[in-house]
PDB file of N, CA and C in Angstrom:
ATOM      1  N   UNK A   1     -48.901  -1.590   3.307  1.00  0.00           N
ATOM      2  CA  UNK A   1     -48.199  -1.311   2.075  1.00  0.00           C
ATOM      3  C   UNK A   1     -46.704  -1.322   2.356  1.00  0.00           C
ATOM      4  N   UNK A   2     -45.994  -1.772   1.548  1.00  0.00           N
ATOM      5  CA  UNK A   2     -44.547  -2.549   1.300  1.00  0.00           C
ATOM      6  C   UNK A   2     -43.936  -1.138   0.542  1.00  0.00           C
ATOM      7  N   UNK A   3     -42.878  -0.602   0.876  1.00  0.00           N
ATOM      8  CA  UNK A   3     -42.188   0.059   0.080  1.00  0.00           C
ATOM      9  C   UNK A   3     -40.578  -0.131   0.108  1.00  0.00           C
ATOM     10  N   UNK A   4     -40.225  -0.596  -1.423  1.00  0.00           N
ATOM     11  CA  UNK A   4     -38.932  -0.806  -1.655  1.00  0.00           C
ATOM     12  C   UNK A   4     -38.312   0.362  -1.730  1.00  0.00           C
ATOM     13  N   UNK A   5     -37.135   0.331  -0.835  1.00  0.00           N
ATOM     14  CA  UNK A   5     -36.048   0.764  -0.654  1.00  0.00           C
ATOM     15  C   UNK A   5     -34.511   0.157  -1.122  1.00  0.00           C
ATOM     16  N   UNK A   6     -33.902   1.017  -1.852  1.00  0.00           N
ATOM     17  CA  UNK A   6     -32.636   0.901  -2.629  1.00  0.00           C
ATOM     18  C   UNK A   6     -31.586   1.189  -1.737  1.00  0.00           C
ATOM     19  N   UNK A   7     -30.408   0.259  -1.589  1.00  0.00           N
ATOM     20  CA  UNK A   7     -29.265   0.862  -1.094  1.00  0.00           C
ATOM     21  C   UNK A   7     -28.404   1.283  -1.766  1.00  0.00           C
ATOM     22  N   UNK A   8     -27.567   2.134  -1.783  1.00  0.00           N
ATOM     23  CA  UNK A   8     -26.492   2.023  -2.983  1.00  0.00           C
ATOM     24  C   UNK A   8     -24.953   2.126  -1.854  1.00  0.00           C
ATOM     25  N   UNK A   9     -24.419   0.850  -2.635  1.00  0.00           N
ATOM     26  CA  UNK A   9     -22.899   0.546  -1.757  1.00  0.00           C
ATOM     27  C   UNK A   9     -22.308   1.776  -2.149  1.00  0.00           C
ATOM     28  N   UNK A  10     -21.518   1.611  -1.169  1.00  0.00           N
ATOM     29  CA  UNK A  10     -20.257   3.035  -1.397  1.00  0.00           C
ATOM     30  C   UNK A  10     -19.268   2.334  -2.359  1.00  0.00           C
ATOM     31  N   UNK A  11     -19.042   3.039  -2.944  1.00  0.00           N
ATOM     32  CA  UNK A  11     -17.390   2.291  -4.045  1.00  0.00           C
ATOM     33  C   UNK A  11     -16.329   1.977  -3.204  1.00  0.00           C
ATOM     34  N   UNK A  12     -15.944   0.773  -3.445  1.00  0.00           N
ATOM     35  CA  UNK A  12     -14.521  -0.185  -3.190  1.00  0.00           C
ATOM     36  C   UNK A  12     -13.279   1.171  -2.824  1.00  0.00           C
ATOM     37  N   UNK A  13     -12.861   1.294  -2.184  1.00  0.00           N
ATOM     38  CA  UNK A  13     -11.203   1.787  -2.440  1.00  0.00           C
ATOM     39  C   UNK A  13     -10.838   1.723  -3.317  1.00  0.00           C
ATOM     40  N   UNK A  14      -9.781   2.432  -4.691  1.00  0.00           N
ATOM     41  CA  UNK A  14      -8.839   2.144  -4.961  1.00  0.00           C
ATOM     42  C   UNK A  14      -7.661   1.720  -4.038  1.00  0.00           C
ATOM     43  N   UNK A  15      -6.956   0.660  -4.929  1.00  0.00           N
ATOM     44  CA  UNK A  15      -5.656  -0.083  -4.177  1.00  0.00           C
ATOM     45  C   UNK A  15      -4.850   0.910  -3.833  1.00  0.00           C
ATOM     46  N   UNK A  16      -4.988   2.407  -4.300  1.00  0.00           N
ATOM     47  CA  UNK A  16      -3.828   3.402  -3.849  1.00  0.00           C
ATOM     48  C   UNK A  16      -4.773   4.225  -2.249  1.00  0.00           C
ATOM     49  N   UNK A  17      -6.041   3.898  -2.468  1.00  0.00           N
ATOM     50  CA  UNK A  17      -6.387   4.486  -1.713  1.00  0.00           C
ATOM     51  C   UNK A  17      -6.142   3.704  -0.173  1.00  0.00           C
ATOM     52  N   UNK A  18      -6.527   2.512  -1.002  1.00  0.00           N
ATOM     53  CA  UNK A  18      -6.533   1.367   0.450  1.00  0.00           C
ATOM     54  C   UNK A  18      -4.888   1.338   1.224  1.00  0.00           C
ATOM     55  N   UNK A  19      -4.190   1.960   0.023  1.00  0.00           N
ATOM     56  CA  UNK A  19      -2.761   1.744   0.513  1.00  0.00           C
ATOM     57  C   UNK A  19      -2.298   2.941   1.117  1.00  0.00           C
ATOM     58  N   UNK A  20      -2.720   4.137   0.578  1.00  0.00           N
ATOM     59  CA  UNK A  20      -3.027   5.685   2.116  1.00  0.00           C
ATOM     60  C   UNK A  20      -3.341   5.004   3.257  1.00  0.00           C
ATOM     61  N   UNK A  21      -4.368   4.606   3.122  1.00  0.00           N
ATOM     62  CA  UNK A  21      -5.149   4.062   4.942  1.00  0.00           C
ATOM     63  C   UNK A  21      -4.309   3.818   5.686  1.00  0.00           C
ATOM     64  N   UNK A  22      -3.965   2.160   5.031  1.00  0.00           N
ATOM     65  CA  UNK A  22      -2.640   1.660   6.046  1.00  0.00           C
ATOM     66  C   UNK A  22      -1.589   2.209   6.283  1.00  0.00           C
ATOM     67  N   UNK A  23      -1.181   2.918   5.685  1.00  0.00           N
ATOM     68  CA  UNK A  23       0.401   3.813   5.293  1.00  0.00           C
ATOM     69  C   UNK A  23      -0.025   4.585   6.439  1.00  0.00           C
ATOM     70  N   UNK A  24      -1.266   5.610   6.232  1.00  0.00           N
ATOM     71  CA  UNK A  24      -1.300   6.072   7.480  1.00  0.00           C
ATOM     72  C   UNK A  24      -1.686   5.607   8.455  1.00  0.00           C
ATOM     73  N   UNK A  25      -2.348   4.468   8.935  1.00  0.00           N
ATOM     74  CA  UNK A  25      -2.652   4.349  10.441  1.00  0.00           C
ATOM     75  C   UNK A  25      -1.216   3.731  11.137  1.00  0.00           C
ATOM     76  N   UNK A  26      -0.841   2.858  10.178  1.00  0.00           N
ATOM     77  CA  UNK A  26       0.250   2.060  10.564  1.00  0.00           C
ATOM     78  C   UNK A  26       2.082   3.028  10.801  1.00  0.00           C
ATOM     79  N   UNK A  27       1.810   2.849   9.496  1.00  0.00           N
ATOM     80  CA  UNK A  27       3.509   3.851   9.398  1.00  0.00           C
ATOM     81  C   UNK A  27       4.131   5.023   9.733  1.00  0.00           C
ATOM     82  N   UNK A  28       3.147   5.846   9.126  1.00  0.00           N
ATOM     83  CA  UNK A  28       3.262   7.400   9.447  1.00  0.00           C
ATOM     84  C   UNK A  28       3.769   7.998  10.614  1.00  0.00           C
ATOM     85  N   UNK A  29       3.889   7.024  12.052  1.00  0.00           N
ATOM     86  CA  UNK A  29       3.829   7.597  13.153  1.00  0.00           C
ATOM     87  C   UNK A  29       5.595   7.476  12.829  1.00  0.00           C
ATOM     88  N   UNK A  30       6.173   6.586  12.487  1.00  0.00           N
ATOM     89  CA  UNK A  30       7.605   6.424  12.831  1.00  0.00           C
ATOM     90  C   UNK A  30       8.619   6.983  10.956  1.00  0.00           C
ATOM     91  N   UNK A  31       7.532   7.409  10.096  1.00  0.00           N
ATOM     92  CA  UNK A  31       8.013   8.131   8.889  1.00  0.00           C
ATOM     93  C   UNK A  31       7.941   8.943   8.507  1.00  0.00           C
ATOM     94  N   UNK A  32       8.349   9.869   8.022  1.00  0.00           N
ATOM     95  CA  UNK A  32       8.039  11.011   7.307  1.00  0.00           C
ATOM     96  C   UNK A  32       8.247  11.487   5.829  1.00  0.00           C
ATOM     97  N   UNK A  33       7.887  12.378   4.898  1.00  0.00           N
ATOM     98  CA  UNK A  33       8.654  12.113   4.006  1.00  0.00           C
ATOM     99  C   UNK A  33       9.757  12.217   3.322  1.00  0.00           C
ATOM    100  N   UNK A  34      10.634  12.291   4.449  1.00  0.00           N
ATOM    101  CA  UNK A  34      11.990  12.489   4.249  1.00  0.00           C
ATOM    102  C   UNK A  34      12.354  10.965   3.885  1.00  0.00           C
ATOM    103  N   UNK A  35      12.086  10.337   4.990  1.00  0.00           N
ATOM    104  CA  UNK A  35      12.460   8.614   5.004  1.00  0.00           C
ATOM    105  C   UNK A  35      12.412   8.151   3.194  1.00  0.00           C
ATOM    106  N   UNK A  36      11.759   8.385   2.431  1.00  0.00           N
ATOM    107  CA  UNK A  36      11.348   7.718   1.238  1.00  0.00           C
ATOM    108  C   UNK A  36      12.242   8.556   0.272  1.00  0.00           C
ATOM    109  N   UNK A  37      12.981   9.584   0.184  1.00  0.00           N
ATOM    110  CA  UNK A  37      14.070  10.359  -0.721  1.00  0.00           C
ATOM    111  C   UNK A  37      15.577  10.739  -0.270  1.00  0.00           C
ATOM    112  N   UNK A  38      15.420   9.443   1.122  1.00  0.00           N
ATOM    113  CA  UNK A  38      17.057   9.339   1.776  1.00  0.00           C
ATOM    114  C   UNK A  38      18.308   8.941   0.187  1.00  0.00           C
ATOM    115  N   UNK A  39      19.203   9.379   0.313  1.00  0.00           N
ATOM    116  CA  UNK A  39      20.003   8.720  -1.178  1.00  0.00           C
ATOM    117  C   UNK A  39      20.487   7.409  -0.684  1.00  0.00           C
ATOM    118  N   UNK A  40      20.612   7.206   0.046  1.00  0.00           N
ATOM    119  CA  UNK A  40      21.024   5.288   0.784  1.00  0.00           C
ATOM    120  C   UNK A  40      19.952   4.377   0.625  1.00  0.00           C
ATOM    121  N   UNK A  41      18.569   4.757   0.389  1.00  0.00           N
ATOM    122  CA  UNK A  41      17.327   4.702   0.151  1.00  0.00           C
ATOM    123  C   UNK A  41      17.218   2.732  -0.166  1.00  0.00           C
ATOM    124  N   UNK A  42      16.641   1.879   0.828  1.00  0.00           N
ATOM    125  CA  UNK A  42      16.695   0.515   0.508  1.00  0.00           C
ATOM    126  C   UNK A  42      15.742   0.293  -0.485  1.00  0.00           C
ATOM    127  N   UNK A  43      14.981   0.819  -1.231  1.00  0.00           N
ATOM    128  CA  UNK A  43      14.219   0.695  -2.494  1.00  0.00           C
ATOM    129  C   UNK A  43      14.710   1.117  -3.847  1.00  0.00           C
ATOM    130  N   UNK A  44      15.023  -0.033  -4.700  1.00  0.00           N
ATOM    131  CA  UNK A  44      15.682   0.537  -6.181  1.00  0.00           C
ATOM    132  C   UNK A  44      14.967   0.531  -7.344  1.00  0.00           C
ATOM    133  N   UNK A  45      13.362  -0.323  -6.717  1.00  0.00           N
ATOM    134  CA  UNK A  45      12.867  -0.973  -7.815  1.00  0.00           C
ATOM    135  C   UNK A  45      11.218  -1.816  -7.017  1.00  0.00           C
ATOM    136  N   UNK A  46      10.614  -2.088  -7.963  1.00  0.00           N
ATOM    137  CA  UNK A  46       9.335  -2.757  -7.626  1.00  0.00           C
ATOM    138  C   UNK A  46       9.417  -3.717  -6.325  1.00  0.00           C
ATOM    139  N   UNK A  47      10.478  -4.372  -6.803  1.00  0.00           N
ATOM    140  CA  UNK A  47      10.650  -5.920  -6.310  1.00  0.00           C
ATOM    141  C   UNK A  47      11.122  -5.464  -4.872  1.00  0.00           C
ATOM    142  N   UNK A  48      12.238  -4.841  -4.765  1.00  0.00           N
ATOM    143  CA  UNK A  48      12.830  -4.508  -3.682  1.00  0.00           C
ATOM    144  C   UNK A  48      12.019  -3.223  -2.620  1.00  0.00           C
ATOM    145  N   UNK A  49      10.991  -2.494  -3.126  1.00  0.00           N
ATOM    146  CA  UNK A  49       9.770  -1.600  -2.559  1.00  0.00           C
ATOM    147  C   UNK A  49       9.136  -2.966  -1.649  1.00  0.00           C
ATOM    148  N   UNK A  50       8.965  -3.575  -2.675  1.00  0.00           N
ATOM    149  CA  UNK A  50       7.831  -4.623  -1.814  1.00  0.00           C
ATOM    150  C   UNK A  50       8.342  -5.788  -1.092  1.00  0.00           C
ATOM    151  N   UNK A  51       9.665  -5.957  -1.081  1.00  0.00           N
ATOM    152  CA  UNK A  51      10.257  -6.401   0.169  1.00  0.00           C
ATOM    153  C   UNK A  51      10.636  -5.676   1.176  1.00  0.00           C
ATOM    154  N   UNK A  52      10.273  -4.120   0.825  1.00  0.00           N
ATOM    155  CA  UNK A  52      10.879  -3.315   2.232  1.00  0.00           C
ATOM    156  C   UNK A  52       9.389  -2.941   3.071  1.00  0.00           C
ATOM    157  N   UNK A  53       8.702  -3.191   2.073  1.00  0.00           N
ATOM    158  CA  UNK A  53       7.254  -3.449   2.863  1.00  0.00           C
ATOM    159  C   UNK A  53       6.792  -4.447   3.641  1.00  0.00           C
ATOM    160  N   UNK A  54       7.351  -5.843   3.050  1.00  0.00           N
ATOM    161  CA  UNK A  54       6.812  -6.555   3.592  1.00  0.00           C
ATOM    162  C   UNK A  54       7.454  -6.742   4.397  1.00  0.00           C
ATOM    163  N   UNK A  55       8.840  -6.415   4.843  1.00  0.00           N
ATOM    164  CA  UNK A  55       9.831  -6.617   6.044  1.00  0.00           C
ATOM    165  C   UNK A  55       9.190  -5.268   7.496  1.00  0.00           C
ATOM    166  N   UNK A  56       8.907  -4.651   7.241  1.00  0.00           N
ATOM    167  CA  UNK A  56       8.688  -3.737   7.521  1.00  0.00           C
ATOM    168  C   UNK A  56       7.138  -3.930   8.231  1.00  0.00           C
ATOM    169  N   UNK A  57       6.095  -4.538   7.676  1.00  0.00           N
ATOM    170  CA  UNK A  57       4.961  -4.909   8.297  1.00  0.00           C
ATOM    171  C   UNK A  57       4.735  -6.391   9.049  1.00  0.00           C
ATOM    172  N   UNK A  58       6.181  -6.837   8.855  1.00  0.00           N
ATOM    173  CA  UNK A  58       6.631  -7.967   9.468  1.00  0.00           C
ATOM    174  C   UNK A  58       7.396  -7.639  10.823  1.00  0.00           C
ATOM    175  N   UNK A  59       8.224  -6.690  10.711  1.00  0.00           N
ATOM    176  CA  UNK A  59       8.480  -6.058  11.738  1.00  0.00           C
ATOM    177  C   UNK A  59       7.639  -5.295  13.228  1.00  0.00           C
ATOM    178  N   UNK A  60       6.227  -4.660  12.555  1.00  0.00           N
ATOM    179  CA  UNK A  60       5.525  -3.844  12.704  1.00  0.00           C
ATOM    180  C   UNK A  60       4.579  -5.248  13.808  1.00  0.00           C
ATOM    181  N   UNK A  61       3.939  -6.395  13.285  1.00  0.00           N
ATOM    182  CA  UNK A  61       3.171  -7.101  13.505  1.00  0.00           C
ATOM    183  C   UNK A  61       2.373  -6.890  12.970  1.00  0.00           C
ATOM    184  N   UNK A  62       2.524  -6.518  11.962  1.00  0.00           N
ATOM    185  CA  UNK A  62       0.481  -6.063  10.715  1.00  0.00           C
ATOM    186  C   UNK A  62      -0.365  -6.939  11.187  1.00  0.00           C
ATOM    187  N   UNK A  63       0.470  -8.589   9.776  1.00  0.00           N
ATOM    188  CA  UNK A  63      -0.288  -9.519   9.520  1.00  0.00           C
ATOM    189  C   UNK A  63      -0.826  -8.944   8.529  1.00  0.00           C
ATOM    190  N   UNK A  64      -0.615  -8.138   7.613  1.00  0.00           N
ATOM    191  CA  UNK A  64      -1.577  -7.517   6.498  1.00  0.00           C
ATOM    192  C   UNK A  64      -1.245  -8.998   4.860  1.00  0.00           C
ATOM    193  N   UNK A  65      -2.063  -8.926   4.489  1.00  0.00           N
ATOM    194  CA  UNK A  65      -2.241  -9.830   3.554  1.00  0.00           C
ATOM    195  C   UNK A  65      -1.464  -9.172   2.339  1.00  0.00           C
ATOM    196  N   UNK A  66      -0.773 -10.270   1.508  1.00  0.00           N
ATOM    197  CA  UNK A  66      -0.607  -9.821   0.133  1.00  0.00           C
ATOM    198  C   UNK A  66      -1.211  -8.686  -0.395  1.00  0.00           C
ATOM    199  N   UNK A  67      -2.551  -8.912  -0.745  1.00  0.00           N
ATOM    200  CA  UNK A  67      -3.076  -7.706  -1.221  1.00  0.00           C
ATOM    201  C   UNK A  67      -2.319  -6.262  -0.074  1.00  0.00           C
ATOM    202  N   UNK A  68      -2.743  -6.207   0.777  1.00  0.00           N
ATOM    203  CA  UNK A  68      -2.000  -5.123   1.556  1.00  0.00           C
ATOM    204  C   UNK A  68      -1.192  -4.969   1.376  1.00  0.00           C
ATOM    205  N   UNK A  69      -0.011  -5.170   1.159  1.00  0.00           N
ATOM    206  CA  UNK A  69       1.457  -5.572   1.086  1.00  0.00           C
ATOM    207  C   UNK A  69       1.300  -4.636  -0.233  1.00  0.00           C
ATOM    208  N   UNK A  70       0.941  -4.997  -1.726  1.00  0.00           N
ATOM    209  CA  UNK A  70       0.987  -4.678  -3.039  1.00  0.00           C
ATOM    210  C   UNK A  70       0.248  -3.076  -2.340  1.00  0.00           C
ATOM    211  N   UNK A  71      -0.979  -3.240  -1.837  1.00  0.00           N
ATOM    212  CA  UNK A  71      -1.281  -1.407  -1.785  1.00  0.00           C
ATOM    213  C   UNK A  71      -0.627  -0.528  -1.383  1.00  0.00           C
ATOM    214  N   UNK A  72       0.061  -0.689  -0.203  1.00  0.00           N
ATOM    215  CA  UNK A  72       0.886  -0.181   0.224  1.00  0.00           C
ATOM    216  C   UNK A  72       1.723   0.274  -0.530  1.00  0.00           C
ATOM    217  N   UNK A  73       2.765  -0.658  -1.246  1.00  0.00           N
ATOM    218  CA  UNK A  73       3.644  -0.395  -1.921  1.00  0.00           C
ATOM    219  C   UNK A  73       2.810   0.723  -3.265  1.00  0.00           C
ATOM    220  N   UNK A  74       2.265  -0.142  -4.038  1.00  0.00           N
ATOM    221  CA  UNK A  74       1.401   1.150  -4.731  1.00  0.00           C
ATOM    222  C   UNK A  74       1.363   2.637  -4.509  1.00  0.00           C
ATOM    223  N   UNK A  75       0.991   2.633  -3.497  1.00  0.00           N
ATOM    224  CA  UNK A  75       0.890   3.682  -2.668  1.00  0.00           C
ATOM    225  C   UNK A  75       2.181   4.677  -2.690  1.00  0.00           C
ATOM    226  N   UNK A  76       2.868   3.544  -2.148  1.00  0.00           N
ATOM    227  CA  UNK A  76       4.369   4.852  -1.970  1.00  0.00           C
ATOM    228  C   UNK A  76       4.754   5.134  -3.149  1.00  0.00           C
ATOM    229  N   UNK A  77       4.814   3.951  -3.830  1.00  0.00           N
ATOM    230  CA  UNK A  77       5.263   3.945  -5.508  1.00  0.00           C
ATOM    231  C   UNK A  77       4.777   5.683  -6.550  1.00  0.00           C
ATOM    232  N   UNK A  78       3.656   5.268  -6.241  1.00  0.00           N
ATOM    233  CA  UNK A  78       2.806   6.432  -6.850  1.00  0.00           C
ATOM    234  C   UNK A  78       3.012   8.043  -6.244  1.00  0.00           C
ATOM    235  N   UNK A  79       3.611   7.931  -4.773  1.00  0.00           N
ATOM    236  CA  UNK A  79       3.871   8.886  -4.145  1.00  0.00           C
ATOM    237  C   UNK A  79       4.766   9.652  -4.499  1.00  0.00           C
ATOM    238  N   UNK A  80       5.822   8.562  -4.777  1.00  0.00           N
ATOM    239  CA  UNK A  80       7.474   8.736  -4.319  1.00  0.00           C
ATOM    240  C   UNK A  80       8.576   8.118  -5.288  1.00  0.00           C
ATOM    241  N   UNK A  81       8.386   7.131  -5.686  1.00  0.00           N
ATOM    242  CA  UNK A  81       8.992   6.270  -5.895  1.00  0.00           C
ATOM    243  C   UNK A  81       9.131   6.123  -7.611  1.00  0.00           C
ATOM    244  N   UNK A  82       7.936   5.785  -8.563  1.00  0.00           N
ATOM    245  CA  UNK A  82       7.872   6.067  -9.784  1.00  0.00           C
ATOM    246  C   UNK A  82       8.485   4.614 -10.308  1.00  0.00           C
ATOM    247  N   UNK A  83       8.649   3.351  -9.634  1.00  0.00           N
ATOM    248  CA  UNK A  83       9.345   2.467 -10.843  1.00  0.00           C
ATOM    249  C   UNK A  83       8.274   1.935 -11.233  1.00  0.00           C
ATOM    250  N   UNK A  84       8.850   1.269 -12.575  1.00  0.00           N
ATOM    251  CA  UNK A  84       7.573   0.828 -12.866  1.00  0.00           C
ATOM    252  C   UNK A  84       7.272  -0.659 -12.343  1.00  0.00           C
ATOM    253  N   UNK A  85       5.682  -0.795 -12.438  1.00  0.00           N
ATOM    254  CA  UNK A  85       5.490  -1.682 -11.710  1.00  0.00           C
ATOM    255  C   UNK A  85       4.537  -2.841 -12.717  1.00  0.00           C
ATOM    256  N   UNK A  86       4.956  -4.423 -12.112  1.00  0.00           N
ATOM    257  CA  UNK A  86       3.541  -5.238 -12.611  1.00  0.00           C
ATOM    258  C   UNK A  86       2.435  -5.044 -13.022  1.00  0.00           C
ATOM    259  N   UNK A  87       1.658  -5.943 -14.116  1.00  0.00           N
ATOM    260  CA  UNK A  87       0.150  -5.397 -13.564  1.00  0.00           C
ATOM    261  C   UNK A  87      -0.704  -6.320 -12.857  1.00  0.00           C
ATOM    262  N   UNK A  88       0.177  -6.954 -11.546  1.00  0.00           N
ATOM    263  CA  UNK A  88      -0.373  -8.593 -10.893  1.00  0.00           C
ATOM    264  C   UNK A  88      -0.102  -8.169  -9.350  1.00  0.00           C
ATOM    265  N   UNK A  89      -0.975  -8.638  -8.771  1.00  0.00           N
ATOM    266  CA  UNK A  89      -0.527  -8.185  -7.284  1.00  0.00           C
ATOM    267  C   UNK A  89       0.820  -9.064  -6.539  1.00  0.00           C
ATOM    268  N   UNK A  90       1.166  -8.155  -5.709  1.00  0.00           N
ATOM    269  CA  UNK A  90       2.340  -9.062  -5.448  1.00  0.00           C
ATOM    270  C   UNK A  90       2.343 -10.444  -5.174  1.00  0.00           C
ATOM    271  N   UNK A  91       3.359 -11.274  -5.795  1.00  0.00           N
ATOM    272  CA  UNK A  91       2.951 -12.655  -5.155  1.00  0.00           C
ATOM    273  C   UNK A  91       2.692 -13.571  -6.383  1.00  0.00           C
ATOM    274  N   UNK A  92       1.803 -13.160  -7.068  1.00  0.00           N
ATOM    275  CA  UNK A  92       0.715 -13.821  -8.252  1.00  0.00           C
ATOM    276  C   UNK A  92       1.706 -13.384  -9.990  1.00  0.00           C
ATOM    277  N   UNK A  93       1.084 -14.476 -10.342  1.00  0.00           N
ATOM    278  CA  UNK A  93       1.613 -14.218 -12.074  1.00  0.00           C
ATOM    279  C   UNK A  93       0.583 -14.218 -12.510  1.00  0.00           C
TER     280      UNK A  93
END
């Protein structure tokens, strides 16, 4: 006798969540949250968040993909930051 068994997937990340992860495995060691409410602060805006990300994980050696890039930023955005943002991942129209 055969008995079916159900799996049930765990739910996806949210993109803010996926963008904690990396924030923390990656960044955290060399930031704190002082770094993100400096008043010289190189982020003014969406556009410029997600070039300080992507310079920054370019720096780092990620290799993290677009999508990464947008969570991340998400991430801090939602943290810290408050501009408003797209509703397209970075990169994409």
């Amino acid at each position: 006798m055969f008995t079916s068994f159900s799996v049930v997937a765990e739910p996806l990340q949210t993109d803010s969540s996926r963008g904690k992860l990396l924030y923390s495995l990656h960044c955290i060691a060399c930031h704190n949250e002082q770094v993100h409410w400096l008043a010289n602060k190189k982020a003014s805006d969406w556009p410029s968040l997600i070039a300080q990300v992507k310079l920054w994980q370019n720096i780092s050696n990620l290799k993290w993909s677009e999508k990464d890039v947008d969570n991340v930023a998400r991430y801090l955005n939602n943290v810290y930051y408050h501009y408003p943002t797209p509703n397209t991942v970075a990169g994409k129209k």
